[in-house]
N, C-alpha and C. Protein backbone atom coordinates (compact mmCIF):
# COMPACT_ATOMS: atom_id res chain seq x y z
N UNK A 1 -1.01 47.43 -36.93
CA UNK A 1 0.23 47.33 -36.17
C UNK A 1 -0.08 47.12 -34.72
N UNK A 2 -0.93 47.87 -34.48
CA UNK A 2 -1.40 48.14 -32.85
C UNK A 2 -2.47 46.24 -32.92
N UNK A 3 -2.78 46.21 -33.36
CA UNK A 3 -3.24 44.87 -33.22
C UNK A 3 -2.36 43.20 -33.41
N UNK A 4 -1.41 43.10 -33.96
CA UNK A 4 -0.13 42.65 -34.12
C UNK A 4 0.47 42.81 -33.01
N UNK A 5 0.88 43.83 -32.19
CA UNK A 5 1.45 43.64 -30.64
C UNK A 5 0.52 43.23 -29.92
N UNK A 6 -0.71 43.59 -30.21
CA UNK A 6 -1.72 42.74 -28.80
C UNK A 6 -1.40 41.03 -29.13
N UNK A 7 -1.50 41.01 -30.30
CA UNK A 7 -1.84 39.58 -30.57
C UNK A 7 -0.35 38.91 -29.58
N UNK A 8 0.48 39.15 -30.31
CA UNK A 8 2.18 38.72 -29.98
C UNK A 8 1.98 38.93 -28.28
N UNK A 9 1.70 39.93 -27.73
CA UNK A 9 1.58 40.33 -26.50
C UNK A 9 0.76 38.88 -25.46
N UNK A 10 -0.57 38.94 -26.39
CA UNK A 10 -1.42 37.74 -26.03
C UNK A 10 -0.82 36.52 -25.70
N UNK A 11 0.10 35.94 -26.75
CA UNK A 11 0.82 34.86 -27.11
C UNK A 11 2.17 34.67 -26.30
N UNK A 12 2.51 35.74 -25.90
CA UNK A 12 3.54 35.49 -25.04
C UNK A 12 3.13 34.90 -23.58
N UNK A 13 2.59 35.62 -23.17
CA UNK A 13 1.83 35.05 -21.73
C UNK A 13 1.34 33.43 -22.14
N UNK A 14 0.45 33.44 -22.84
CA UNK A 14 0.32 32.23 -23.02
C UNK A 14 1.72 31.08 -23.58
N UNK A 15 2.44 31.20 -24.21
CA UNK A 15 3.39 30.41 -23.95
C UNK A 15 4.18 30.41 -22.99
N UNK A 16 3.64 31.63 -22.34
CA UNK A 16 5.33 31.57 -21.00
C UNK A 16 4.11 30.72 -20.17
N UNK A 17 2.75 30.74 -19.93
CA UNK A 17 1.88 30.02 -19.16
C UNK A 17 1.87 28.55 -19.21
N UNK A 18 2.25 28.28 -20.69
CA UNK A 18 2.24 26.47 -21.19
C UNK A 18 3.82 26.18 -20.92
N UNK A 19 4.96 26.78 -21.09
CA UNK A 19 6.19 26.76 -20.51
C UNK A 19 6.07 26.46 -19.34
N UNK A 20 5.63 27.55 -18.43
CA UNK A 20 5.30 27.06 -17.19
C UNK A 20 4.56 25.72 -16.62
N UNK A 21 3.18 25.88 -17.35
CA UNK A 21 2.60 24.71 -16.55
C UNK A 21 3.65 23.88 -16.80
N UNK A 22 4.32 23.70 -17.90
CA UNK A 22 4.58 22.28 -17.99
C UNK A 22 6.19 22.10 -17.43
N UNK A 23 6.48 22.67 -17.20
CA UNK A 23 7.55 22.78 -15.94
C UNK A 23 7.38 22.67 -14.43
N UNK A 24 6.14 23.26 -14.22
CA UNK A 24 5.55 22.69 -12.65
C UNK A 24 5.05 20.81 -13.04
N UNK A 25 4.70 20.67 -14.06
CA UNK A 25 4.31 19.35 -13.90
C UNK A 25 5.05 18.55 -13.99
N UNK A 26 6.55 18.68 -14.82
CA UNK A 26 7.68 17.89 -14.32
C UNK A 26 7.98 18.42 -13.17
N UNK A 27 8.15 19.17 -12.45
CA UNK A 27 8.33 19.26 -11.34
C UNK A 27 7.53 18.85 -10.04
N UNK A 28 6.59 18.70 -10.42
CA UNK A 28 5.96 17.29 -8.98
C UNK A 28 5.94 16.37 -9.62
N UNK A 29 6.34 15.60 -10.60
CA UNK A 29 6.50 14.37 -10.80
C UNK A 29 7.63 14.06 -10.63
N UNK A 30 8.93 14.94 -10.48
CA UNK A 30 10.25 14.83 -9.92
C UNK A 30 10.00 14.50 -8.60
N UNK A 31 8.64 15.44 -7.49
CA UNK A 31 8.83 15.81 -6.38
C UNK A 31 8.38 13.95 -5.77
N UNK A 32 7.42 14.04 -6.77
CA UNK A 32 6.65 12.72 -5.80
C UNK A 32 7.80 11.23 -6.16
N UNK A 33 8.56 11.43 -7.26
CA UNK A 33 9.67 10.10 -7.07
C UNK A 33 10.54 10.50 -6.38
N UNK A 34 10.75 11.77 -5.95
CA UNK A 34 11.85 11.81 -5.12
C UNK A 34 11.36 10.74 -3.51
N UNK A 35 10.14 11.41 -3.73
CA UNK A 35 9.47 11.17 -2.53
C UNK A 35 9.47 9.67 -1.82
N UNK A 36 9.18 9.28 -3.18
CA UNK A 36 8.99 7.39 -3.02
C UNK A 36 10.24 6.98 -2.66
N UNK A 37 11.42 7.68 -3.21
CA UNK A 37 13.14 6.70 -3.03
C UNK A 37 13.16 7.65 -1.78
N UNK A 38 12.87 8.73 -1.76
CA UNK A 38 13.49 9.09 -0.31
C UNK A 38 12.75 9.19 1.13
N UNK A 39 11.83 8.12 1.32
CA UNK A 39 10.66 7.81 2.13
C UNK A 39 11.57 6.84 3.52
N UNK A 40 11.66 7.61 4.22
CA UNK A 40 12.85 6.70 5.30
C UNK A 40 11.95 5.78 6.26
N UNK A 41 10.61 5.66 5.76
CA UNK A 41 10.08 4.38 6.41
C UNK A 41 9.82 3.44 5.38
N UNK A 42 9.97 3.25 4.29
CA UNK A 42 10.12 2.10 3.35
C UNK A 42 10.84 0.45 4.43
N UNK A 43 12.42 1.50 4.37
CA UNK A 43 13.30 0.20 4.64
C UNK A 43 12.51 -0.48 6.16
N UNK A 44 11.95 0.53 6.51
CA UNK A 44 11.64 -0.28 8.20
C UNK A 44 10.28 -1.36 8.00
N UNK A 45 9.20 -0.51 6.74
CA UNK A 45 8.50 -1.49 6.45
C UNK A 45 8.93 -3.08 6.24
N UNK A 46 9.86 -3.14 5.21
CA UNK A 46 10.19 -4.03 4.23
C UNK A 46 10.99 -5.02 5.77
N UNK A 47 11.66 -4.74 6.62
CA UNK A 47 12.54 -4.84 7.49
C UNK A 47 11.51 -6.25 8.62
N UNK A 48 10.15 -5.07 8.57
CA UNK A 48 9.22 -5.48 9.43
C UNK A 48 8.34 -7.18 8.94
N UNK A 49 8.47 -6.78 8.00
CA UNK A 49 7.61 -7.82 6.86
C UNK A 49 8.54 -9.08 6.61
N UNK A 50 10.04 -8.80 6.70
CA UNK A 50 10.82 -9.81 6.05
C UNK A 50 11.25 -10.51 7.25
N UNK A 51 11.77 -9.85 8.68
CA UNK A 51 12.01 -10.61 9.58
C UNK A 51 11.52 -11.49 10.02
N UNK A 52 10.10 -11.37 10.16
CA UNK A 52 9.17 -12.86 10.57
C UNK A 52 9.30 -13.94 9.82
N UNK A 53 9.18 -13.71 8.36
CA UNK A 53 9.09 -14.62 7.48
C UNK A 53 10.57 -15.54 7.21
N UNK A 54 11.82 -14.50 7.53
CA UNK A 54 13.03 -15.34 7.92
C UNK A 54 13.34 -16.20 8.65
N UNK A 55 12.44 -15.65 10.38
CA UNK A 55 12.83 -16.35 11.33
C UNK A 55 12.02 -17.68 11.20
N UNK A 56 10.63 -17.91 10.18
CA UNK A 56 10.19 -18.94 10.05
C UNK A 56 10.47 -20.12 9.14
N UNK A 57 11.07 -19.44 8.12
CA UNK A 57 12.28 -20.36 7.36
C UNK A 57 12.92 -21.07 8.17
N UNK A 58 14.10 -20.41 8.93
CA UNK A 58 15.17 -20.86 9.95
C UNK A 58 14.89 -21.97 10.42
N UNK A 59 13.76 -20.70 11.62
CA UNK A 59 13.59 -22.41 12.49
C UNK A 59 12.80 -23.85 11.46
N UNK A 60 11.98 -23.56 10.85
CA UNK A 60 11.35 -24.84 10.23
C UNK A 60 12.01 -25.68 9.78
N UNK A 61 13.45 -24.98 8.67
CA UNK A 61 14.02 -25.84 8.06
C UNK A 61 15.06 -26.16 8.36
N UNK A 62 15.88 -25.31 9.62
CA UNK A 62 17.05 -25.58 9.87
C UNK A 62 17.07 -26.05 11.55
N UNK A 63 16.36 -25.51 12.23
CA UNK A 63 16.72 -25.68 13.72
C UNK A 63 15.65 -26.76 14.14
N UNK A 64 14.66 -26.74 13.83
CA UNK A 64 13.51 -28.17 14.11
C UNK A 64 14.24 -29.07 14.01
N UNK A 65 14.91 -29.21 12.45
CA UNK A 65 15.26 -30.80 12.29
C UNK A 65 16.93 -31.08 12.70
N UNK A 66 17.52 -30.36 13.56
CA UNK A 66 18.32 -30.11 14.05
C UNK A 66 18.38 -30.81 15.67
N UNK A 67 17.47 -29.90 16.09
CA UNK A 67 16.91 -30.31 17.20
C UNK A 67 16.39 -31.62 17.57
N UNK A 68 15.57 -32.16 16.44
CA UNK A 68 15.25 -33.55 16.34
C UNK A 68 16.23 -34.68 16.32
N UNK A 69 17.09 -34.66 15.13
CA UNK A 69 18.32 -35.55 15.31
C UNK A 69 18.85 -35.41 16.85
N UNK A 70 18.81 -34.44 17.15
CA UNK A 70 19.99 -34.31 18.71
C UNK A 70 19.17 -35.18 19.70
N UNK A 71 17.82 -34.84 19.67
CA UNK A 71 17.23 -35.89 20.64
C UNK A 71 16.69 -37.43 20.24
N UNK A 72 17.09 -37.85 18.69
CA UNK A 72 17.10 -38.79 18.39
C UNK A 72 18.05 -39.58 18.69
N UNK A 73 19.42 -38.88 18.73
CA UNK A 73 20.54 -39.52 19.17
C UNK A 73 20.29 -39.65 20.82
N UNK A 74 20.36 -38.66 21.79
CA UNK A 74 20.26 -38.94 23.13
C UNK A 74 19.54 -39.94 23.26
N UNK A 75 18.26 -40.26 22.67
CA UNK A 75 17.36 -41.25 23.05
C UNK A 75 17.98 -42.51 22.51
N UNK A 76 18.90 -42.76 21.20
CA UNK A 76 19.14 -44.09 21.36
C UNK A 76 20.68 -44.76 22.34
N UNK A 77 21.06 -43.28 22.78
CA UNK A 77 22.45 -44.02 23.06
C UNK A 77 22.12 -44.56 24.53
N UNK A 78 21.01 -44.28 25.52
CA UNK A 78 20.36 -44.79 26.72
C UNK A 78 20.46 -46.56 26.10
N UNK A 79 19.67 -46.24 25.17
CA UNK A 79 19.28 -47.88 25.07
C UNK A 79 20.40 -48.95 24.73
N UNK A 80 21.20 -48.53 23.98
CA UNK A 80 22.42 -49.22 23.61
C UNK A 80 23.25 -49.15 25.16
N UNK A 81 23.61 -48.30 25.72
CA UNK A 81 23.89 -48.59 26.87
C UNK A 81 23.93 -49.38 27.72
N UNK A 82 22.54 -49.73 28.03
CA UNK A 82 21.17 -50.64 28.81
C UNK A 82 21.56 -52.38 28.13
N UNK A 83 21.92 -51.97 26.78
CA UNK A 83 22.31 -53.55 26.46
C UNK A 83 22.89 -53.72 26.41
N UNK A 84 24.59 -52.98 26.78
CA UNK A 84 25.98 -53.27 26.94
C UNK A 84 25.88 -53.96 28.07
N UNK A 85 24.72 -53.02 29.10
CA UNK A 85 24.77 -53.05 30.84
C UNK A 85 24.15 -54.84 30.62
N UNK A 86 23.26 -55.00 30.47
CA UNK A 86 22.85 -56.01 30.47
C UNK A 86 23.56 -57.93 29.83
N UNK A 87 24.02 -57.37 28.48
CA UNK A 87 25.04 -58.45 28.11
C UNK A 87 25.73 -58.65 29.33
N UNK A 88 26.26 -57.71 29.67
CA UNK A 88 27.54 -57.68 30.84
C UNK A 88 26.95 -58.43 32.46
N UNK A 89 25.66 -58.18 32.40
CA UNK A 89 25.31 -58.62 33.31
C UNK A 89 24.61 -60.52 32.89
N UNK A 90 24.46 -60.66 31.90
CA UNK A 90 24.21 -62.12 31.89
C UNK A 90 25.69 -62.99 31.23
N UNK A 91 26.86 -62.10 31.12
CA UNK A 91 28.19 -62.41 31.18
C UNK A 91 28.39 -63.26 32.53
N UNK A 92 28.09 -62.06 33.34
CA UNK A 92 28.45 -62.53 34.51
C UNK A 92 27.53 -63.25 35.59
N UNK A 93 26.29 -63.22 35.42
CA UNK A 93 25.14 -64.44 35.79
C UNK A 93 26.04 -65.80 35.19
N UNK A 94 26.40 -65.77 33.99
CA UNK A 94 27.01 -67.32 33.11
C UNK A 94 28.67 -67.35 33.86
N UNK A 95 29.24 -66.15 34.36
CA UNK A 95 30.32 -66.57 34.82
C UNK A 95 30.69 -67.44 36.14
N UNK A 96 29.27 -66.21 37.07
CA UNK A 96 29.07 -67.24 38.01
C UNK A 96 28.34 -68.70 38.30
N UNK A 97 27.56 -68.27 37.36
CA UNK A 97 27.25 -70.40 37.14
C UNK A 97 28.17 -71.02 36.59
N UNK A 98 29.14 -70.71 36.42
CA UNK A 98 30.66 -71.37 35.55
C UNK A 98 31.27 -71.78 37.37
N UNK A 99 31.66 -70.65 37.40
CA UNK A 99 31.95 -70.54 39.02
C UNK A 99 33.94 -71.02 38.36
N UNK A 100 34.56 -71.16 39.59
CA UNK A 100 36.05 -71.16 39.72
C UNK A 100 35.80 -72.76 38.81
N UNK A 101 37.45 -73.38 37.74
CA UNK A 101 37.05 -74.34 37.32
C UNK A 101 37.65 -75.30 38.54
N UNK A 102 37.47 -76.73 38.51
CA UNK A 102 37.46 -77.05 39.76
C UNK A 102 39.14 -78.17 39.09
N UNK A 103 39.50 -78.13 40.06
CA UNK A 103 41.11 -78.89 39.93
C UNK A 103 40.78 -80.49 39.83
N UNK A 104 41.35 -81.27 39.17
CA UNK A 104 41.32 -82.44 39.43
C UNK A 104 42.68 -83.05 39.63
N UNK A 105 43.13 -84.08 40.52
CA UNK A 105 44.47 -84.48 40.63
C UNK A 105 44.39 -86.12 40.61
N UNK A 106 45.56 -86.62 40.38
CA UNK A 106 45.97 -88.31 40.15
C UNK A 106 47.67 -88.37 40.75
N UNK A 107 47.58 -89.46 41.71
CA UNK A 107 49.11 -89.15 41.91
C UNK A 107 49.72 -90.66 40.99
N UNK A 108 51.27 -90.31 41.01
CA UNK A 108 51.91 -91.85 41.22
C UNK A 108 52.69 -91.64 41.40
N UNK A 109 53.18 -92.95 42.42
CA UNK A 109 54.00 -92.87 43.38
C UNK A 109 55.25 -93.90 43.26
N UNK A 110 56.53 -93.71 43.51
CA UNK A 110 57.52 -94.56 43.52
C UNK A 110 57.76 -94.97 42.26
N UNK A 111 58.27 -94.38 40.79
CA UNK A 111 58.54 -94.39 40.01
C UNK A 111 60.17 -94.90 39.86
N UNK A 112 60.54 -95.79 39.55
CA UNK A 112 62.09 -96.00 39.39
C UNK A 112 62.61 -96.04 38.56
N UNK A 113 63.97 -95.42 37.51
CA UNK A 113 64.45 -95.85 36.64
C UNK A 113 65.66 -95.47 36.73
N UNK A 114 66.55 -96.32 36.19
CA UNK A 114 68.01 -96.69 36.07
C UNK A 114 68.58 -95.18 35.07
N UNK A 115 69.85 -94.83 35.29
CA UNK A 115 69.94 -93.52 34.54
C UNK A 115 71.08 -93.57 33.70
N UNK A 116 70.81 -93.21 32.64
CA UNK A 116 71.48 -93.08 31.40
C UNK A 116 73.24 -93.46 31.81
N UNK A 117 74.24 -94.37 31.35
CA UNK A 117 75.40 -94.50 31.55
C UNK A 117 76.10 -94.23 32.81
N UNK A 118 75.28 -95.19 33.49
CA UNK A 118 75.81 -95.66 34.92
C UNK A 118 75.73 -97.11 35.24
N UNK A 119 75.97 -97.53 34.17
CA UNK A 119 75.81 -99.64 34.41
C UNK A 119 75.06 -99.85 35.23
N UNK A 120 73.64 -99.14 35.36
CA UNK A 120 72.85 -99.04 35.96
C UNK A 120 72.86 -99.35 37.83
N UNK A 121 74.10 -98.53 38.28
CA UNK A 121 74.49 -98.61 39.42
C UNK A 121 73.27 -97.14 40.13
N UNK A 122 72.88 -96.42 39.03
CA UNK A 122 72.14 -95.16 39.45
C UNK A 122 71.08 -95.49 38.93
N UNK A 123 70.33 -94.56 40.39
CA UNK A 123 68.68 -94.66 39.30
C UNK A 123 68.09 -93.22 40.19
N UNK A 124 67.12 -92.73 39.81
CA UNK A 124 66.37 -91.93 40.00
C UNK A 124 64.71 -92.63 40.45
N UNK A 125 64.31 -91.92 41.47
CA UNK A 125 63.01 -92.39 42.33
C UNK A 125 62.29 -90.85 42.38
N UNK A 126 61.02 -90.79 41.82
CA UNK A 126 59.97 -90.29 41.54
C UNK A 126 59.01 -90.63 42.23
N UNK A 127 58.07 -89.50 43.32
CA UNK A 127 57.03 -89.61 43.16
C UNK A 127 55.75 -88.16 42.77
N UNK A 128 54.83 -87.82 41.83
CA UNK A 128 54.45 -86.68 41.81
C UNK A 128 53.39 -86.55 41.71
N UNK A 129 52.15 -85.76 41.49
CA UNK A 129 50.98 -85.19 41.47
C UNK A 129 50.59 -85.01 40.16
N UNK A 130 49.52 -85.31 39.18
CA UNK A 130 49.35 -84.58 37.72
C UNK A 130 48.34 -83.92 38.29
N UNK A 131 48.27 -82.58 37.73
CA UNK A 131 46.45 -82.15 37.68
C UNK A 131 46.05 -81.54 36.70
N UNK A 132 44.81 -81.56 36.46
CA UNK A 132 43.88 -80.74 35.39
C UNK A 132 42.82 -80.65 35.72
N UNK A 133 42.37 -79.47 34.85
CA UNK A 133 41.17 -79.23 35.13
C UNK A 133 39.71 -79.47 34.24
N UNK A 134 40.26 -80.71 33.51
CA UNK A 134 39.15 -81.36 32.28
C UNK A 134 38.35 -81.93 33.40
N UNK A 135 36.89 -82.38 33.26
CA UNK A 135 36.01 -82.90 33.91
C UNK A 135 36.34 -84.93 33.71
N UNK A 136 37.03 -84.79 32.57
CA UNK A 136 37.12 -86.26 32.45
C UNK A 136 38.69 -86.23 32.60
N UNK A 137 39.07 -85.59 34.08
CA UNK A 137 40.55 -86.14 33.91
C UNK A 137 40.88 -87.26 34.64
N UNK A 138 40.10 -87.01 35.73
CA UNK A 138 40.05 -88.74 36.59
C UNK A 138 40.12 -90.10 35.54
N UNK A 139 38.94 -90.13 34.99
CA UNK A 139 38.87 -91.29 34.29
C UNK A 139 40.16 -91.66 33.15
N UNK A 140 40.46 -90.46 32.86
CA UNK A 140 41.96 -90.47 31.81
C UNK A 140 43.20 -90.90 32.66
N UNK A 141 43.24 -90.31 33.37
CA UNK A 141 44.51 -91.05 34.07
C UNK A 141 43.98 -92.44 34.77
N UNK A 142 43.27 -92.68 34.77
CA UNK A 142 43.00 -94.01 35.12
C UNK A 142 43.47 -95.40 33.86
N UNK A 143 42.71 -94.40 33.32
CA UNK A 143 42.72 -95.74 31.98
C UNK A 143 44.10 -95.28 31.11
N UNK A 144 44.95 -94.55 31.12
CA UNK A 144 46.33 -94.12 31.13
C UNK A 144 47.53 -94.40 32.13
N UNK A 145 47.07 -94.99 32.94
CA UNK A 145 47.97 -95.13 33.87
C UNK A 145 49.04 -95.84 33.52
N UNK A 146 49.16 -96.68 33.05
CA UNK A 146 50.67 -97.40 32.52
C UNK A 146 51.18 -96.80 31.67
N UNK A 147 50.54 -96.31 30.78
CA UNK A 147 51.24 -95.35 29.41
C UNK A 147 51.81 -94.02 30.08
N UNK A 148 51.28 -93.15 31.55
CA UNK A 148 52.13 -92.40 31.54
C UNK A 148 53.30 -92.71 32.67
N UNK A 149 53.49 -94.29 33.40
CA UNK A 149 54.06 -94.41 34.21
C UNK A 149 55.39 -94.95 32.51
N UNK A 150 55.06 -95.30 31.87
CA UNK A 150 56.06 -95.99 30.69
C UNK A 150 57.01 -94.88 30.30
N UNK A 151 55.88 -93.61 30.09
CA UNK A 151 56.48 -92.62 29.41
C UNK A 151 57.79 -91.96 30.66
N UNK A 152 57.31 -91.92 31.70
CA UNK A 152 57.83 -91.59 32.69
C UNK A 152 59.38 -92.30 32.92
N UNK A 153 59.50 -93.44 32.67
CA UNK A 153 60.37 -94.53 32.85
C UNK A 153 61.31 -94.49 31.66
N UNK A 154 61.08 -93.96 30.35
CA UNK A 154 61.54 -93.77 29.39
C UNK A 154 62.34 -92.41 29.55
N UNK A 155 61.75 -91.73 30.03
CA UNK A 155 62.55 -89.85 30.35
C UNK A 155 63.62 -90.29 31.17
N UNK A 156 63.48 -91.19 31.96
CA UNK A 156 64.32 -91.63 33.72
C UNK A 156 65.53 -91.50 32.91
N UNK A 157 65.04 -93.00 32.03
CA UNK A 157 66.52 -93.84 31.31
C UNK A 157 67.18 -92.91 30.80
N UNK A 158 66.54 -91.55 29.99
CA UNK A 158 67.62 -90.78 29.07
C UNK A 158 68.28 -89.82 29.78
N UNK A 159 68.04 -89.74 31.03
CA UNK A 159 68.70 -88.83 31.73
C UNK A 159 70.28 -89.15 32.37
N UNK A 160 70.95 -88.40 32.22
CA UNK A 160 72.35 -89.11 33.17
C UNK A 160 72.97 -87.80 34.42
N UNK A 161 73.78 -88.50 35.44
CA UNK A 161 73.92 -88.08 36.69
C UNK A 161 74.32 -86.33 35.98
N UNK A 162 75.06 -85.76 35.24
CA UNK A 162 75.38 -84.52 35.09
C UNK A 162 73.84 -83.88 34.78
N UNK A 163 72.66 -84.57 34.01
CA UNK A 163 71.34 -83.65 33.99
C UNK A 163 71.15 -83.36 34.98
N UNK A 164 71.13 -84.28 36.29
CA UNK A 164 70.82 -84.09 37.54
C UNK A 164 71.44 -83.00 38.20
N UNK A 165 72.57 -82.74 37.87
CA UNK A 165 73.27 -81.87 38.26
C UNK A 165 73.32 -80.37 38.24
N UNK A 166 72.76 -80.35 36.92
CA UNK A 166 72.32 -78.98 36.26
C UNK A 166 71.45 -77.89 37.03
N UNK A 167 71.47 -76.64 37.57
CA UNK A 167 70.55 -75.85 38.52
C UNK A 167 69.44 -76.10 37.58
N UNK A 168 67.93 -75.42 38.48
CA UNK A 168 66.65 -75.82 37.83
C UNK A 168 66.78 -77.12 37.44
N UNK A 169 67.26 -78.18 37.44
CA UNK A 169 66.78 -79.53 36.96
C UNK A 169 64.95 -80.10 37.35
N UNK A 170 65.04 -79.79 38.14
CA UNK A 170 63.14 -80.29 38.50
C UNK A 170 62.27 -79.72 37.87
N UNK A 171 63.13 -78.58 37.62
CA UNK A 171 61.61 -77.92 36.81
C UNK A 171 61.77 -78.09 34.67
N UNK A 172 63.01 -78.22 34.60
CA UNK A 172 63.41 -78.89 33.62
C UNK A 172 62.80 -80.27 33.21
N UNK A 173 62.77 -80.95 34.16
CA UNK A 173 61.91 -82.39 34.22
C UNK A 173 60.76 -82.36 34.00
N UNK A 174 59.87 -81.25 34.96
CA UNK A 174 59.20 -81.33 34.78
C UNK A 174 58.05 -80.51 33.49
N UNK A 175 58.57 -79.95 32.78
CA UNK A 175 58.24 -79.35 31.19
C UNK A 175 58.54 -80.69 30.37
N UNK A 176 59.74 -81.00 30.97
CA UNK A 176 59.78 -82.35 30.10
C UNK A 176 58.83 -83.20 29.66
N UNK A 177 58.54 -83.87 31.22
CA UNK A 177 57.52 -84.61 31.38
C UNK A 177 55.48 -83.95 30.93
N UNK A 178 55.73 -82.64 31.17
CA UNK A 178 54.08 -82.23 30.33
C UNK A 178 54.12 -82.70 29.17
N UNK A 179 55.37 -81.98 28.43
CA UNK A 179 55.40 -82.15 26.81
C UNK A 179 54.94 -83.95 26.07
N UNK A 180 55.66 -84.55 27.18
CA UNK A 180 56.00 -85.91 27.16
C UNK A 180 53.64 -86.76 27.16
N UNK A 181 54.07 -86.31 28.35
CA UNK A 181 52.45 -86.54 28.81
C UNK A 181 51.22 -86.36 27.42
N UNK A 182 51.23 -85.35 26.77
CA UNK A 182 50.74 -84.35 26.45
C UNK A 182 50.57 -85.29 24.66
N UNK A 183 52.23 -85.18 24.53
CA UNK A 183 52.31 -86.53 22.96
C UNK A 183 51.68 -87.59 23.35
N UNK A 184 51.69 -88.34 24.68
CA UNK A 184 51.16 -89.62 24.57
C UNK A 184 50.16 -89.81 24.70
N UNK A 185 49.01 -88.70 25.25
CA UNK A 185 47.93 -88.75 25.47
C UNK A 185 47.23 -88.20 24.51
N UNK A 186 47.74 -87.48 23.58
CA UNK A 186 46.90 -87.01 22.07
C UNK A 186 46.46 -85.68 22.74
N UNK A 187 46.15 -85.17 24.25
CA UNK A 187 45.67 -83.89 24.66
C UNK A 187 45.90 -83.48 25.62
N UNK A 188 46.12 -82.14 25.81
CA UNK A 188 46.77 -81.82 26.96
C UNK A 188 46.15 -81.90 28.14
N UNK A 189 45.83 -83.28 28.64
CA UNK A 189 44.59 -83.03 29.79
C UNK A 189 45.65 -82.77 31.25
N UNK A 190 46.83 -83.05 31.20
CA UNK A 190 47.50 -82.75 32.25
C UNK A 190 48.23 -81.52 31.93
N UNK A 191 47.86 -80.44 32.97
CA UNK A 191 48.17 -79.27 33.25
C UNK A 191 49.64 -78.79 34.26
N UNK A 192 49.32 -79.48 35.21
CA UNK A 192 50.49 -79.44 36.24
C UNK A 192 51.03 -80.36 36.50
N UNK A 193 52.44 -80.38 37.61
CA UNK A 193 52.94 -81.61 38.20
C UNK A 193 53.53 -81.15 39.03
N UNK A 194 53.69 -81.74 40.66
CA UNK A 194 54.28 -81.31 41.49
C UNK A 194 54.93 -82.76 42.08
N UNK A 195 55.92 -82.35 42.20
CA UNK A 195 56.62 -83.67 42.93
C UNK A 195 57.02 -83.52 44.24
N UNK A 196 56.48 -85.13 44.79
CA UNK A 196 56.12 -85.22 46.42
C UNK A 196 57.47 -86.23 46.57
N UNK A 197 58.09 -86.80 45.64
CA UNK A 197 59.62 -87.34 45.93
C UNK A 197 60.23 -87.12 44.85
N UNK A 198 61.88 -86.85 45.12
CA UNK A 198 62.60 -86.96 44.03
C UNK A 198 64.03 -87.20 44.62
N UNK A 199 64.37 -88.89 44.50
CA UNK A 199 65.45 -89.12 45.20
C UNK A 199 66.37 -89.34 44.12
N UNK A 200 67.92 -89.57 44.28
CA UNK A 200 68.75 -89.77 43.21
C UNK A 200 69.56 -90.54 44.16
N UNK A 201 69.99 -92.01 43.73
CA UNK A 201 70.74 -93.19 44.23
C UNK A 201 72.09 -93.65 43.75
């Protein structure tokens, strides 16, 4: 009997000892994961390590080639500039070798014609100026000269004393007479007309 309680006696300690250990040993293996999640320099590590490597992403892939376009553009819009400036300037090198165009004039003088339904007791006396500014206008009214003194003589006849009468009549005449000019010559080489007589008889 007395040996039966030692034994049991024995056995208790020893299981309350293996109870134990093995309760302290989950218990620092609780202690040391606590340890790891609750280590308040982790995040500053991780913090330390990741910022550099962000800011080198960034700039490489986003702000370099960012930066590049922007001074790709500044640099070409100088040059396009430079050849607006320049067209503009051999515009006007070619404008001034153009220079003002130069006037050319032809007169004729003393034009007469009898006027429309006056038993030709009336006539109208013309004299005026053509000008243009074609290089071959001299020679055109030269070798035109009867065709536009005809045409001229033909407007006279269709006119009668009340056209004359009409305000603006001269300048009436004289649209007339471009239009007139203008059909018979196939081109408009006469531009103006100023009249140096205009008598009515």
């Amino acid at each position: 009997m007395a040996e039966e309680t030692q034994i049991e006696e024995v056995k208790e300690p020893g299981e309350g000892s293996a109870k134990g250990d093995g309760d302290g040993t989950a218990t620092n293996v609780a202690d040391k994961r606590g340890g790891m999640i609750g280590n308040p320099w982790l995040p500053v590590i991780v913090v330390i390590i990741a910022l550099p490597l962000l800011s080198f992403v960034v700039s490489e892939f986003v702000l370099i080639p960012r930066v590049k376009k922007a001074v790709n553009a500044v640099n070409k819009e100088p040059a396009v500039a430079e050849g607006k400036t320049n067209e503009k300037t051999e515009q006007g090198k070619e404008g001034e070798k153009k220079g003002p165009k130069v006037a050319y004039s032809y007169a004729f003088n003393n034009i007469v014609g009898n006027l429309n339904g006056s038993l030709q007791s009336r006539y109208l006396k013309i004299s005026f100026t053509a000008e243009g500014t074609s290089p071959k206008f001299t020679s055109v009214m030269e070798n035109s000269h009867v065709k536009i003194v005809d045409s001229t003589l033909g407007l006279i006849s269709s006119l009668t004393v009340e056209d004359l009468e009409k305000p603006g009549f001269k300048n009436i005449l004289r649209n007339e007479m471009l239009t007139l000019f203008e059909t018979a010559l196939g081109e408009k080489i006469i531009e103006q007309i100023y009249f140096s007589e205009f008598v009515v008889q």
